[in-house]
N, C-alpha and C. Protein backbone atom coordinates (compact mmCIF):
# COMPACT_ATOMS: atom_id res chain seq x y z
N UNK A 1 -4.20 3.00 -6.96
CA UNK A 1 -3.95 4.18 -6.17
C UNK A 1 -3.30 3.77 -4.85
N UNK A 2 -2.32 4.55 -4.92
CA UNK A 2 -1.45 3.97 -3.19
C UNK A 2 -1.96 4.61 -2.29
N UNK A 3 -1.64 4.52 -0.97
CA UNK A 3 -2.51 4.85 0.14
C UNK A 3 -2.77 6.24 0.52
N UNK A 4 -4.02 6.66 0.76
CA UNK A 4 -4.45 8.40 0.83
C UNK A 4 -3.58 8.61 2.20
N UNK A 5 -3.06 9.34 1.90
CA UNK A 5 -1.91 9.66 2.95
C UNK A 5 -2.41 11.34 3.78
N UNK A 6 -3.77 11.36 3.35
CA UNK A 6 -4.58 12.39 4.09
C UNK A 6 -3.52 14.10 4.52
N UNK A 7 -3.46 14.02 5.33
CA UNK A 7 -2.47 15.30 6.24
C UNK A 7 -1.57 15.25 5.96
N UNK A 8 -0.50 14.05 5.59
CA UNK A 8 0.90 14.12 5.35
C UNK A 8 0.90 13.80 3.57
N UNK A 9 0.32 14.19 3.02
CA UNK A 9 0.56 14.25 1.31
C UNK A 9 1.19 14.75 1.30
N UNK A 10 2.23 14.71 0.24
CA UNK A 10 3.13 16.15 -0.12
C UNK A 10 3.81 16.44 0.98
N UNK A 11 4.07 15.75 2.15
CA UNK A 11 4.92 16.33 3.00
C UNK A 11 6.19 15.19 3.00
N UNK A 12 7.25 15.71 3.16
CA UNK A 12 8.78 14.49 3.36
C UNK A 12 8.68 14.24 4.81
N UNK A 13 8.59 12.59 5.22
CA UNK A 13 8.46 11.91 6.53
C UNK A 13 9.32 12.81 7.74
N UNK A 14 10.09 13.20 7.77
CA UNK A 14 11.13 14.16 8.53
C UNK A 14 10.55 15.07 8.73
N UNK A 15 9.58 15.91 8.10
CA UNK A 15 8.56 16.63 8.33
C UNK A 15 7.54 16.61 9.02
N UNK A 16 7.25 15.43 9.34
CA UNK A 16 6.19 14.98 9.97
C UNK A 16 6.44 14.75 11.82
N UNK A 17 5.96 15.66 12.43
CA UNK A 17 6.07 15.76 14.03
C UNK A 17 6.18 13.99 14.07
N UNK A 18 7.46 13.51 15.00
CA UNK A 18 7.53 12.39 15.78
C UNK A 18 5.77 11.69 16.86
N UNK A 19 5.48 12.59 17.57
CA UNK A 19 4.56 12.14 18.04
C UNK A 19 3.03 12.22 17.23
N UNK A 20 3.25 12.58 16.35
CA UNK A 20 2.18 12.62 15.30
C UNK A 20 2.62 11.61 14.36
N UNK A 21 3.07 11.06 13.87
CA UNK A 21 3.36 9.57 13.25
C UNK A 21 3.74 8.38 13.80
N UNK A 22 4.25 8.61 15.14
CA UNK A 22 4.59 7.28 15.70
C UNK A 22 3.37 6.13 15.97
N UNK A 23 1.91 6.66 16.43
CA UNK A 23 0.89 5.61 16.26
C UNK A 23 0.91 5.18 15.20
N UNK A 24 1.32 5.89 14.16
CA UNK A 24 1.56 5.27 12.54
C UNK A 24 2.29 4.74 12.45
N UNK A 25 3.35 4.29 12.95
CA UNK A 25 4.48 3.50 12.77
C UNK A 25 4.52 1.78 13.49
N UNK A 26 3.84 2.11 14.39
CA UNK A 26 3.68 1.13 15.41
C UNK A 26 3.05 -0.08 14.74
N UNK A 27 1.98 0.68 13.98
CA UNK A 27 0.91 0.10 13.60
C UNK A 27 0.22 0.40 12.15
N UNK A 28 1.01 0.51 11.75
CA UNK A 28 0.35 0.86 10.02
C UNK A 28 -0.06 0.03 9.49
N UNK A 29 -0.97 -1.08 9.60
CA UNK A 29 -1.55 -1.68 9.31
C UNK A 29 -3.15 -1.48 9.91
N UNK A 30 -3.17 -1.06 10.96
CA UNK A 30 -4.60 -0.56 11.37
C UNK A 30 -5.15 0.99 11.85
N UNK A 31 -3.66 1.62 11.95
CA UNK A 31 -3.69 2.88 12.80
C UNK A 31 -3.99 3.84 10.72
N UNK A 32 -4.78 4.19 10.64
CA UNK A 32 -5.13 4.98 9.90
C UNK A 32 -4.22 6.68 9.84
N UNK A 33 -3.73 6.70 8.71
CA UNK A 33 -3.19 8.16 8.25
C UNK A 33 -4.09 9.67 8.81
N UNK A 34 -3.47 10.58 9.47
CA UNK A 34 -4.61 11.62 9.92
C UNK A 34 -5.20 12.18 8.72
N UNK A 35 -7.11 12.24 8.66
CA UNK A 35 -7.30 12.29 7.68
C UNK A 35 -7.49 11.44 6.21
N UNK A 36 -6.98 10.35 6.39
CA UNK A 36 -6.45 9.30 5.46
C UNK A 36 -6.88 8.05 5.76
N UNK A 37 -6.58 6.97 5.17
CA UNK A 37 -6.89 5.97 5.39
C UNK A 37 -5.76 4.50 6.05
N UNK A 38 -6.26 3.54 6.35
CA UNK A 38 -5.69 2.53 6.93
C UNK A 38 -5.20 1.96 6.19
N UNK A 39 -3.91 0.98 6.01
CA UNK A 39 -3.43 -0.16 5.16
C UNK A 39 -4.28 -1.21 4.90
N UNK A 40 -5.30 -1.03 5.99
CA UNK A 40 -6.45 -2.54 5.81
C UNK A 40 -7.14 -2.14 4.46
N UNK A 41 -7.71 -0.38 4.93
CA UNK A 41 -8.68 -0.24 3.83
C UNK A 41 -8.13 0.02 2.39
N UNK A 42 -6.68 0.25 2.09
CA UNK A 42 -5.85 0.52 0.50
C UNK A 42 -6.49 -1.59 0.62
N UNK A 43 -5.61 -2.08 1.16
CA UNK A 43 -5.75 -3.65 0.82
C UNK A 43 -6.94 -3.51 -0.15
N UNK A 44 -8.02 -3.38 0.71
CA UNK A 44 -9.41 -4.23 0.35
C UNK A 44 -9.52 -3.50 -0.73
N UNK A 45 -9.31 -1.85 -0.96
CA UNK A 45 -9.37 -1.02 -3.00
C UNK A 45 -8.43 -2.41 -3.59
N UNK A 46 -7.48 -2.41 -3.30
CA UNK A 46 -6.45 -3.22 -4.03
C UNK A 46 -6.92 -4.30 -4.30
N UNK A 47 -7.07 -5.56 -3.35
CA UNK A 47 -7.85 -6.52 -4.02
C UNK A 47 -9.32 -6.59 -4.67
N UNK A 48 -10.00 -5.81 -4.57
CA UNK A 48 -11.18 -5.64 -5.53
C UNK A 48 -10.84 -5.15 -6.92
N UNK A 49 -9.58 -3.98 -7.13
CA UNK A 49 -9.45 -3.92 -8.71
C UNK A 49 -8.75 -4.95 -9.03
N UNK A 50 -7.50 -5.99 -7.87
CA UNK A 50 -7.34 -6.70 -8.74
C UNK A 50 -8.01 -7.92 -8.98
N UNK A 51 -9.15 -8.48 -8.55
CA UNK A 51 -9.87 -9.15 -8.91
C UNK A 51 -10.61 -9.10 -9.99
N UNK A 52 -10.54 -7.47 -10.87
CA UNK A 52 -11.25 -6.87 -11.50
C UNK A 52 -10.41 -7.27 -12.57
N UNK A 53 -9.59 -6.76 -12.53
CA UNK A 53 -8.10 -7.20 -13.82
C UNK A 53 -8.36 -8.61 -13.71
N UNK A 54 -7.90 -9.45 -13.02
CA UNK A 54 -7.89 -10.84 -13.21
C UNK A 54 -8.80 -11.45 -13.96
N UNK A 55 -9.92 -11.08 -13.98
CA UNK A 55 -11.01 -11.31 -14.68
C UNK A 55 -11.09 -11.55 -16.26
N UNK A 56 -10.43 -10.37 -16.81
CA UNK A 56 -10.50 -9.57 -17.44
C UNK A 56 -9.38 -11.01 -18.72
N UNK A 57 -10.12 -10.57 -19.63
CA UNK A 57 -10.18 -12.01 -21.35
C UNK A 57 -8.12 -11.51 -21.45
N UNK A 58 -7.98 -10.40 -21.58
CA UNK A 58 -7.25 -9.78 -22.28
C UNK A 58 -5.68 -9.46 -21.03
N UNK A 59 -4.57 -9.92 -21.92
CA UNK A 59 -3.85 -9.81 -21.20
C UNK A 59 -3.32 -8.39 -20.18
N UNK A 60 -2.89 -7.89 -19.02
CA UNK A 60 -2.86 -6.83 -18.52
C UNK A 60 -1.47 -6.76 -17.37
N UNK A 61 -1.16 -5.76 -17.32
CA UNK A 61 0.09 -5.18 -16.58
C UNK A 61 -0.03 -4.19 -16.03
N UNK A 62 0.34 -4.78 -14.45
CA UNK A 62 -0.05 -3.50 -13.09
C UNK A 62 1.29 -2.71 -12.53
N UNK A 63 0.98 -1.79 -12.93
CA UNK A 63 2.14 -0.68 -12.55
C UNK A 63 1.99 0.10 -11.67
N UNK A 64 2.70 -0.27 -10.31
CA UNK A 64 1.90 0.48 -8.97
C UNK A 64 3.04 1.06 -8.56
N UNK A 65 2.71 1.78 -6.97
CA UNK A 65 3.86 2.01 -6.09
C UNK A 65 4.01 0.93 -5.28
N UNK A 66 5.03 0.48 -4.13
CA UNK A 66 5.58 -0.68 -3.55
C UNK A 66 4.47 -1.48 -2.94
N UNK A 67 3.04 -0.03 -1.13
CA UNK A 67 2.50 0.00 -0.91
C UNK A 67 1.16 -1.15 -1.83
N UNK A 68 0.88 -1.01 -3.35
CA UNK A 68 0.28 -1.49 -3.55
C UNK A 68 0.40 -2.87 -4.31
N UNK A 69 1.98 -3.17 -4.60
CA UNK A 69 2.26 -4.28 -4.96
C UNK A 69 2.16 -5.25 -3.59
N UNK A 70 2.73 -4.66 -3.00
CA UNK A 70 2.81 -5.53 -1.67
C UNK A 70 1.46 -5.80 -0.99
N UNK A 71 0.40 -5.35 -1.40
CA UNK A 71 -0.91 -5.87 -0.51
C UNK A 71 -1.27 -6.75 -1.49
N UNK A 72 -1.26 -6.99 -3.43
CA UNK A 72 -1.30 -7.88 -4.03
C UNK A 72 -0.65 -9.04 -3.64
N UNK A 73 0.66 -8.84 -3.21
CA UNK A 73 1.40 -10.14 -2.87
C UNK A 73 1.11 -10.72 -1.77
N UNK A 74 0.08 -9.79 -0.84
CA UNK A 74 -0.30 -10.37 0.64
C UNK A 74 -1.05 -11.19 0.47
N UNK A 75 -2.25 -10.36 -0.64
CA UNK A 75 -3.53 -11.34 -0.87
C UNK A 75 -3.18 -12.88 -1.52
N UNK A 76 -2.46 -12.75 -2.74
CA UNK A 76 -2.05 -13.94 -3.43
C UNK A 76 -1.24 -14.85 -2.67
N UNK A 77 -0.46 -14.07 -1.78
CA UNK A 77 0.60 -15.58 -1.04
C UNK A 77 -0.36 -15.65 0.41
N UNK A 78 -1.48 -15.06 0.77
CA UNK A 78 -2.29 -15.11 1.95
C UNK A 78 -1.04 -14.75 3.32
N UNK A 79 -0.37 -14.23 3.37
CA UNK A 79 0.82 -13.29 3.74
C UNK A 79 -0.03 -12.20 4.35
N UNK A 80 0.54 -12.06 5.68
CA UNK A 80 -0.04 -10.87 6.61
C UNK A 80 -0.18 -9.26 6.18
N UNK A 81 -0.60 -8.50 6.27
CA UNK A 81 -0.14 -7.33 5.69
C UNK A 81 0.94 -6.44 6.19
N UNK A 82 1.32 -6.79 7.62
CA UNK A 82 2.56 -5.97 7.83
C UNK A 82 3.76 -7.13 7.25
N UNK A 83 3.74 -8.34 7.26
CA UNK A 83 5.03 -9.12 6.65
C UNK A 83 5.01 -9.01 5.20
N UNK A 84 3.85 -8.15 4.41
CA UNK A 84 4.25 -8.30 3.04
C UNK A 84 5.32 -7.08 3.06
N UNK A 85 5.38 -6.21 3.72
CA UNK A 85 6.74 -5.48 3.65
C UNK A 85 7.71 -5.64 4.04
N UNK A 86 8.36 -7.66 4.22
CA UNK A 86 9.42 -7.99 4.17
C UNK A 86 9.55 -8.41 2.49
N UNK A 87 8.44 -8.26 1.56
CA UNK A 87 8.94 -8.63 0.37
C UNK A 87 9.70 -7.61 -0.55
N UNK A 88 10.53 -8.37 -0.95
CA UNK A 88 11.19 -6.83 -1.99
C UNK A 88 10.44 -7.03 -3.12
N UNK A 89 10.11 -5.45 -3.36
CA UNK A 89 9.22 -5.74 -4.77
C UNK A 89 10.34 -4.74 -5.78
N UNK A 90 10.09 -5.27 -6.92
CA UNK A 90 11.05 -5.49 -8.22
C UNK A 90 10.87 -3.93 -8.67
N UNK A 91 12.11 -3.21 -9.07
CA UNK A 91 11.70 -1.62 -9.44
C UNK A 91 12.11 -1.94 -10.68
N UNK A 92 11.66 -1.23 -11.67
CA UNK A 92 11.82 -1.39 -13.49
C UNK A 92 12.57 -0.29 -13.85
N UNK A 93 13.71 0.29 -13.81
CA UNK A 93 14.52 1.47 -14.25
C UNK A 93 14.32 1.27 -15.95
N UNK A 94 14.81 2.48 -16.39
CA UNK A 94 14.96 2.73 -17.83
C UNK A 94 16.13 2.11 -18.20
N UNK A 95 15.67 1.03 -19.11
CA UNK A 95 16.63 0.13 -20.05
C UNK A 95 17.64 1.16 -21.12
């Protein structure tokens, strides 16, 4: 699950009052979504299911949005959580 985006669900970023997202911008890694949650706290869901998968006898494939590939790649390369969104993560279009 990608990050509860609380008040601004369903809304397009342009939509969203400037001074009402900019603490979010600054800091989206600790400044929490109104209503919603922090990038720290998606991380820590994220690495607990995927520790959960990893586990797991049987081979498996994680199909996320960017948000949650990129906190996998934080945890595994021990990568900060605002520099994992210098990684490009791989989009799978229809073959």
């Amino acid at each position: 699950m990608e990050l509860n985006c609380g008040d601004w669900e369903m809304q397009a970023w342009n939509d969203i009052p400037k001074p009402e997202i900019q603490p979010w911008l600054d800091d989206f890694v600790h400044v929490p979504v109104p209503n919603g949650e922090k990038y720290t706290q998606m991380h820590e869901r994220v690495v607990n299911r995927f520790h959960f998968i990893a586990q797991q006898t049987t081979p498996a494939v994680i199909v996320a949005h960017g948000g949650v590939l990129r906190s996998i790649v934080s945890h595994i390369t021990d990568t900060s959580l605002k520099e994992s969104f210098d990684v490009s993560v791989f989009i799978m279009g229809a073959w």
